[in-house]
Protein backbone atom coordinates (compact mmCIF):
# COMPACT_ATOMS: atom_id res chain seq x y z
CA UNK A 1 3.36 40.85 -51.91
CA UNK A 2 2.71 38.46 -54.64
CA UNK A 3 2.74 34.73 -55.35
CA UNK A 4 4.79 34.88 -58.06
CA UNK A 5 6.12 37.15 -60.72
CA UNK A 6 8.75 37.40 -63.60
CA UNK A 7 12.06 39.27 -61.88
CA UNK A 8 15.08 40.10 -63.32
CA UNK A 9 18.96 39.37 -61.92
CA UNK A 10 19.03 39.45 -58.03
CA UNK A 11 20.17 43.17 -57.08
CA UNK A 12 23.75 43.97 -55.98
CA UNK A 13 22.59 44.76 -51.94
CA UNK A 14 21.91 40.71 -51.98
CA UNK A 15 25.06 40.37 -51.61
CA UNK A 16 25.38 41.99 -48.37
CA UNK A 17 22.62 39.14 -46.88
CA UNK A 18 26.01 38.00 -45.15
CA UNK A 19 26.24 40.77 -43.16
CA UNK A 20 22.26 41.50 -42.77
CA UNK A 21 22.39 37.51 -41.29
CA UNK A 22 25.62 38.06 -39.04
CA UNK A 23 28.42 40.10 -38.11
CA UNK A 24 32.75 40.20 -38.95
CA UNK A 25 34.01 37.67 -36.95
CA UNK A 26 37.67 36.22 -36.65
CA UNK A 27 37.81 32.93 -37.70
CA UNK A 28 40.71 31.63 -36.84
CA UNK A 29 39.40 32.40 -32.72
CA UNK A 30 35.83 31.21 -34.09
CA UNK A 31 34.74 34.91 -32.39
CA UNK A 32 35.32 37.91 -32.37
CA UNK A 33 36.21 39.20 -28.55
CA UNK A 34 34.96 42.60 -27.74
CA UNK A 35 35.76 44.49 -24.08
CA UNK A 36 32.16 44.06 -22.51
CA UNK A 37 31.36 45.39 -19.00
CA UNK A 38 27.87 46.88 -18.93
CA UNK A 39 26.71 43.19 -17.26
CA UNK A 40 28.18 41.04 -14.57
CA UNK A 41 26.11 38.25 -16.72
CA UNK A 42 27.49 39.38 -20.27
CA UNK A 43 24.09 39.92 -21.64
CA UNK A 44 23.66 43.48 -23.51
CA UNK A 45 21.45 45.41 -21.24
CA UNK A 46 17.89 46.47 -21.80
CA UNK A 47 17.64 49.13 -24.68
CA UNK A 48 14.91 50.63 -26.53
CA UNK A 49 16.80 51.42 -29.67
CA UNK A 50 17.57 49.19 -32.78
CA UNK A 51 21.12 49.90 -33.80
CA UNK A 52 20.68 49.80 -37.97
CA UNK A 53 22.40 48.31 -39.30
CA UNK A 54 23.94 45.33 -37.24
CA UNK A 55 27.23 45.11 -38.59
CA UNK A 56 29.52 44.46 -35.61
CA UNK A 57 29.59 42.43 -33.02
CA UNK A 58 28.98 43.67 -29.29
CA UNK A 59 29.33 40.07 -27.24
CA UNK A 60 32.22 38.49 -25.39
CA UNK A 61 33.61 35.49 -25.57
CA UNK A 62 35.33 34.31 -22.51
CA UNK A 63 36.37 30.93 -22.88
CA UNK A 64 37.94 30.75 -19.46
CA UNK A 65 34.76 31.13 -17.70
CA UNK A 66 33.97 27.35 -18.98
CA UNK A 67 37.02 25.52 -20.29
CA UNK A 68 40.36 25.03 -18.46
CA UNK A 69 43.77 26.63 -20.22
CA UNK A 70 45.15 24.45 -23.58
CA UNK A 71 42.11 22.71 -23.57
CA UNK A 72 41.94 21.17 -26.61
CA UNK A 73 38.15 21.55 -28.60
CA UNK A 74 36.01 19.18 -29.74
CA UNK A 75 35.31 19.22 -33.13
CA UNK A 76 32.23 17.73 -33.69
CA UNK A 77 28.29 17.61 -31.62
CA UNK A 78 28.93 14.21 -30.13
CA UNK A 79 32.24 14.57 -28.83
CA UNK A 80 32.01 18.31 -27.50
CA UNK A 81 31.45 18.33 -23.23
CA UNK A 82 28.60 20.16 -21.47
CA UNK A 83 31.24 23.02 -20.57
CA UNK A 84 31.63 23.54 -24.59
CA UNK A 85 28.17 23.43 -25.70
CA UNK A 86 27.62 26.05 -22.51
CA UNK A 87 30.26 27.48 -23.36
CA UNK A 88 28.25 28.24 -27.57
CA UNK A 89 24.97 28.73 -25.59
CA UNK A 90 25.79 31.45 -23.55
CA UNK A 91 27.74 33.62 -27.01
CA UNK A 92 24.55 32.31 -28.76
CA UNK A 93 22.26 33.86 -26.43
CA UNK A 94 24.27 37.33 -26.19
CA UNK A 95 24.38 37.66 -29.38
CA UNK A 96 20.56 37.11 -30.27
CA UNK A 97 18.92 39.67 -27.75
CA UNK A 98 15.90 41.22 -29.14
CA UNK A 99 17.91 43.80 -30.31
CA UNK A 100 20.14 41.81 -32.39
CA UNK A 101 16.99 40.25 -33.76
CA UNK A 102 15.10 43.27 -34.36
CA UNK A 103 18.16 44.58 -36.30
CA UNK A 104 18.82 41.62 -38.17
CA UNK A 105 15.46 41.44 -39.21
CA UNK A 106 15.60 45.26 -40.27
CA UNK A 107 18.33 44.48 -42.18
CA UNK A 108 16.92 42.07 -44.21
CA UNK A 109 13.97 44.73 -44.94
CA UNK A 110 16.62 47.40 -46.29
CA UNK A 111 17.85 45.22 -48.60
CA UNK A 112 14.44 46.27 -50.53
CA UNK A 113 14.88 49.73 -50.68
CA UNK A 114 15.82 51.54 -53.87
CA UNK A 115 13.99 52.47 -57.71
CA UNK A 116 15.85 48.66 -58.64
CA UNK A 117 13.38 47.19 -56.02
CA UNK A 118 10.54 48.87 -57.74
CA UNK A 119 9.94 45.56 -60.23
CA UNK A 120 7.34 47.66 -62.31
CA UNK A 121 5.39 49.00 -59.52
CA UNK A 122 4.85 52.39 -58.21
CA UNK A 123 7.14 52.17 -54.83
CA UNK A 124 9.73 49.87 -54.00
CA UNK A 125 9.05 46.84 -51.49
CA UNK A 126 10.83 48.55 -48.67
CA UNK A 127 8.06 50.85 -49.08
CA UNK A 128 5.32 48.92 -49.64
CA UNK A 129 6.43 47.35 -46.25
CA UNK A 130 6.93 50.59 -44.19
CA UNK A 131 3.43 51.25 -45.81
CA UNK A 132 1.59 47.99 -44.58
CA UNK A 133 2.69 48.29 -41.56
CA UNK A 134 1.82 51.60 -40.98
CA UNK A 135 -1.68 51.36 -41.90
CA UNK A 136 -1.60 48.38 -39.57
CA UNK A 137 -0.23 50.46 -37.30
CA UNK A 138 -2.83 53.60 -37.65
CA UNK A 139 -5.59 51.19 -37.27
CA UNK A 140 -4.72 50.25 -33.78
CA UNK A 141 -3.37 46.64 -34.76
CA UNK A 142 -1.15 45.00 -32.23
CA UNK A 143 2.33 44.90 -32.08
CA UNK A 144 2.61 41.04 -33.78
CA UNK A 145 0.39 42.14 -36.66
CA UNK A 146 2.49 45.13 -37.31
CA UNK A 147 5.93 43.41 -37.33
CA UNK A 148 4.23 40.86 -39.33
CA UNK A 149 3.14 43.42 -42.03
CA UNK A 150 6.70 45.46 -41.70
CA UNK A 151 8.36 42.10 -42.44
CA UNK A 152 5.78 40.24 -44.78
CA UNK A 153 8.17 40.40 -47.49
CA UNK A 154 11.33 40.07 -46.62
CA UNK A 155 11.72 36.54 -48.28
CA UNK A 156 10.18 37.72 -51.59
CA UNK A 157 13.58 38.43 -53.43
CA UNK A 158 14.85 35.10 -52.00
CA UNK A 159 11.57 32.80 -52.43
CA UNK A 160 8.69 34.69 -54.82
CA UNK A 161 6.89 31.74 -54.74
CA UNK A 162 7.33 30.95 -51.46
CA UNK A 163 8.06 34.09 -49.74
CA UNK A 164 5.15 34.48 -47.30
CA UNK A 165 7.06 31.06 -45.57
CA UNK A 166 10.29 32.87 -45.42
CA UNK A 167 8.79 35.60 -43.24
CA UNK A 168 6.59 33.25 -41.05
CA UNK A 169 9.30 30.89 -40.25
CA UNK A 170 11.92 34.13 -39.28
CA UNK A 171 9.08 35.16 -36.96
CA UNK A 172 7.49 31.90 -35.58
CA UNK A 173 8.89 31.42 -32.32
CA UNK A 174 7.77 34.82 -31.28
CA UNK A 175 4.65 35.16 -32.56
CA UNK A 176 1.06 33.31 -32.39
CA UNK A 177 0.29 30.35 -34.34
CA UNK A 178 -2.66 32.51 -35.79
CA UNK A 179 0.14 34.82 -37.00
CA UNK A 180 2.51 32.37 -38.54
CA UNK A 181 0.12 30.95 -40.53
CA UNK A 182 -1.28 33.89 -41.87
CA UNK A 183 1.88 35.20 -42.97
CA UNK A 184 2.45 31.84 -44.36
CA UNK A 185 -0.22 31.96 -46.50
CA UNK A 186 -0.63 35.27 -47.59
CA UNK A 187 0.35 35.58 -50.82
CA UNK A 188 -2.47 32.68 -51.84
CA UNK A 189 -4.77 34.99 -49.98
CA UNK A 190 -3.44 38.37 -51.70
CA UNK A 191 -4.39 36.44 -54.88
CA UNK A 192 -7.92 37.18 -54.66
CA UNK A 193 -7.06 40.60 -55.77
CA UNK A 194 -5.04 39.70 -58.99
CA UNK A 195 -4.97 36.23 -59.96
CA UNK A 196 -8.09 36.26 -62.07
CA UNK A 197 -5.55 38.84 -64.43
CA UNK A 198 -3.02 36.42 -64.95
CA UNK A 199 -5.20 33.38 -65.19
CA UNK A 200 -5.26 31.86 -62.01
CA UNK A 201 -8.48 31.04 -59.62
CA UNK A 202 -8.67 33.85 -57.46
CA UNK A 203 -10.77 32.22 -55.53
CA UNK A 204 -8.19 29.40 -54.30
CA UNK A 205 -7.49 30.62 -50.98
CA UNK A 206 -11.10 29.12 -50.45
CA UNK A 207 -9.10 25.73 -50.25
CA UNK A 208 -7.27 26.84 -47.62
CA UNK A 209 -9.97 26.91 -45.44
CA UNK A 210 -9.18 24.62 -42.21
CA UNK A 211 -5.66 23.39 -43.59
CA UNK A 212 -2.19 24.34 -43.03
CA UNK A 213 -1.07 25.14 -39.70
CA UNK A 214 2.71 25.79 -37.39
CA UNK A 215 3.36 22.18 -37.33
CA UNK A 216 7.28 22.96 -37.76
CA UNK A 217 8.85 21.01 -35.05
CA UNK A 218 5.64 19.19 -33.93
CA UNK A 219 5.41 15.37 -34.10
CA UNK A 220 1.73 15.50 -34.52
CA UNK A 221 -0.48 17.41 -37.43
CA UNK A 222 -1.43 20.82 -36.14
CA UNK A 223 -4.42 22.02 -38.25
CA UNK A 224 -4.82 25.68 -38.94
CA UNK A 225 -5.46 28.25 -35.84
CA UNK A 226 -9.18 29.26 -34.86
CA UNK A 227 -9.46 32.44 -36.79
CA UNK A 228 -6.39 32.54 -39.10
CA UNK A 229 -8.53 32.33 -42.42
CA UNK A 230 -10.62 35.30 -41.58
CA UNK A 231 -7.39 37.16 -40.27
CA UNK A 232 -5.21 36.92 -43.61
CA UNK A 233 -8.57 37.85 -45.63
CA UNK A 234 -8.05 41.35 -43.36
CA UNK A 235 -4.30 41.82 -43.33
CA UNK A 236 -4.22 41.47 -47.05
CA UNK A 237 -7.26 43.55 -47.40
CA UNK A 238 -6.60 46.47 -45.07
CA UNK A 239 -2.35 46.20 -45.04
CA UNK A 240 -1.07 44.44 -48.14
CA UNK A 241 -2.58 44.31 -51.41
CA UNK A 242 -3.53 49.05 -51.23
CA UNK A 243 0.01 49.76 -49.77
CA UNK A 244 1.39 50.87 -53.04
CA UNK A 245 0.54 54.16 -52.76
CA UNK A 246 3.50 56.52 -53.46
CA UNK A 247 1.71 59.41 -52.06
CA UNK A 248 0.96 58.14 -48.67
CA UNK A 249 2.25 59.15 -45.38
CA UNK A 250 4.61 56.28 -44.16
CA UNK A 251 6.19 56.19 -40.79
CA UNK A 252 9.58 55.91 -40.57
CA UNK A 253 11.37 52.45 -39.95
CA UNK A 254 12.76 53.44 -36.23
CA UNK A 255 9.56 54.65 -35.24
CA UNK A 256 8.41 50.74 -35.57
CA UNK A 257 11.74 49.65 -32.63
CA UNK A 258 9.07 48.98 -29.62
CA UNK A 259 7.10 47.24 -31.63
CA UNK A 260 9.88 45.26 -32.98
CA UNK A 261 11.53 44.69 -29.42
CA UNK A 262 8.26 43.82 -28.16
CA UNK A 263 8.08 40.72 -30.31
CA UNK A 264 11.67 39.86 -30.18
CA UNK A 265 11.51 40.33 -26.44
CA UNK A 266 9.20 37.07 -26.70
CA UNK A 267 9.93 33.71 -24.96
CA UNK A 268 10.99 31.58 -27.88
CA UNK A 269 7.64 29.43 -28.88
CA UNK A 270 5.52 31.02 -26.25
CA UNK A 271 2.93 29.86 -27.49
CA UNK A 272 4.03 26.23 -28.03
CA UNK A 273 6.00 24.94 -25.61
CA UNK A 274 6.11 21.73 -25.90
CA UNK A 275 7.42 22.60 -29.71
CA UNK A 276 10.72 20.16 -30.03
CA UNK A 277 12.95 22.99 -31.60
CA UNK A 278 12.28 25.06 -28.00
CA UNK A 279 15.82 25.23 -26.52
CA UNK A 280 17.46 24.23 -29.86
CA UNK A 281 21.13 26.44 -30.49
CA UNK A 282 20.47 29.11 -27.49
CA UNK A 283 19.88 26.27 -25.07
CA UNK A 284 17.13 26.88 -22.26
């Protein structure tokens, strides 16, 4: 929403970011095992709804599949065998479908909702998200843009100042470079509608023409996508900086869960490939 702004004490419902970021699990068996049989593969099967919120776990872990009986685990990186980091790859990749990531993400987004998230403005930022994404939405946008602008601020009660980053980097190996940078950079660009009132040059996104970029995980300087300058001068404009409006028509959030599937359902850095975090955690 904004670059940066005076806000009180975090609210109470940060608290539950632990459970917005993961699920219960038992810690002395490092997972929780659940009885799973909808897959002979032990992935979740295709769904088009977004169970909110994600609070338990629906993955199996089945140690036996990859490690003999009493085996005794490695406790570090280095000294763990292939059949152990297959072993984390395979719960890692059950348990970060596109549905999981969808909800996640949602969850994260309901963590703005309430008169406490209002900070002074006329609708709270759960709304103003619905509402940006919406109007992205009713003006035939694409399904990235509209995840983009449902999830814009998700970071801003985290990272004010940096918020737009929190957002991009949550989204960036699903989505286009074009994308990422735009949300990374958005708040400099929704400047140009308020900074001049608080005595900043609302002009400055003017120096971000050409510069930036998704270089996250690249060994070489990646300048800024063809386009992305002139695309976060329209979000902001047509998505961002009017969706205040408390008397406006928003959608509701589960009308937004094939759009949100659609980008979760993404091959991790699709659009970058040779990107050196590709593979990292879920494996390949």
């Amino acid at each position: 929403m904004f670059l940066s702004a005076r806000y009180h004490t975090l609210p109470r419902s940060l608290v539950q970011v632990s459970r917005a970021l993961g699920v219960a699990r038992n810690v002395e068996n490092r997972s929780q095992r659940v009885p799973f049989s909808t897959s002979t593969t032990g992935f979740l099967p295709p769904t088009q709804k977004v169970t909110l919120p994600s609070t338990n776990a629906d993955w199996v872990t089945d140690e036996s599949k990859y490690l003999p009986p009493n085996f005794v685990r490695s406790t570090t990186l280095e000294q763990m065998t292939p059949a152990e980091i297959d072993l984390g790859s395979d719960v890692y990749r059950q348990a970060t479908t596109a549905k999981h990531l969808a909800s996640r993400a949602c969850d994260l987004l309901l963590l703005l909702k309430g008169t406490h998230m209002e900070l002074g403005f006329p609708v709270d930022l759960y709304t103003h998200s619905l509402q940006s994404a919406t109007r992205a939405y009713r003006d035939g946008a694409v399904d990235e843009i509209i995840v983009c602008a449902l999830l814009h601020d998700v970071g801003e009660m985290l990272c004010p100042s940096n918020h737009g980053d929190v957002a991009a980097s949550i989204l960036r190996p699903y989505i286009s470079r074009k994308m990422h940078w735009v949300l990374a950079n958005h708040e400099v660009f929704q400047g140009y509608y308020y900074f001049d009132k608080v005595g900043l040059d609302k002009n400055s996104r003017e120096k971000l023409k050409n510069a930036g970029g998704s270089g996250s995980g690249m060994p070489e300087k990646v300048g800024a996508p063809l386009g992305a300058y002139e695309l976060c001068i329209e979000f902001c404009e047509k998505y961002d900086m009017n969706s205040f409006d408390p008397e406006y028509s928003n959608m509701d959030l589960n009308e937004f869960q094939p759009m949100l599937l659609n980008v979760f359902s993404k091959t991790p850095w699709w659009d970058q490939p040779n990107n050196l975090k590709s593979g990292s955690v879920t494996g390949v």
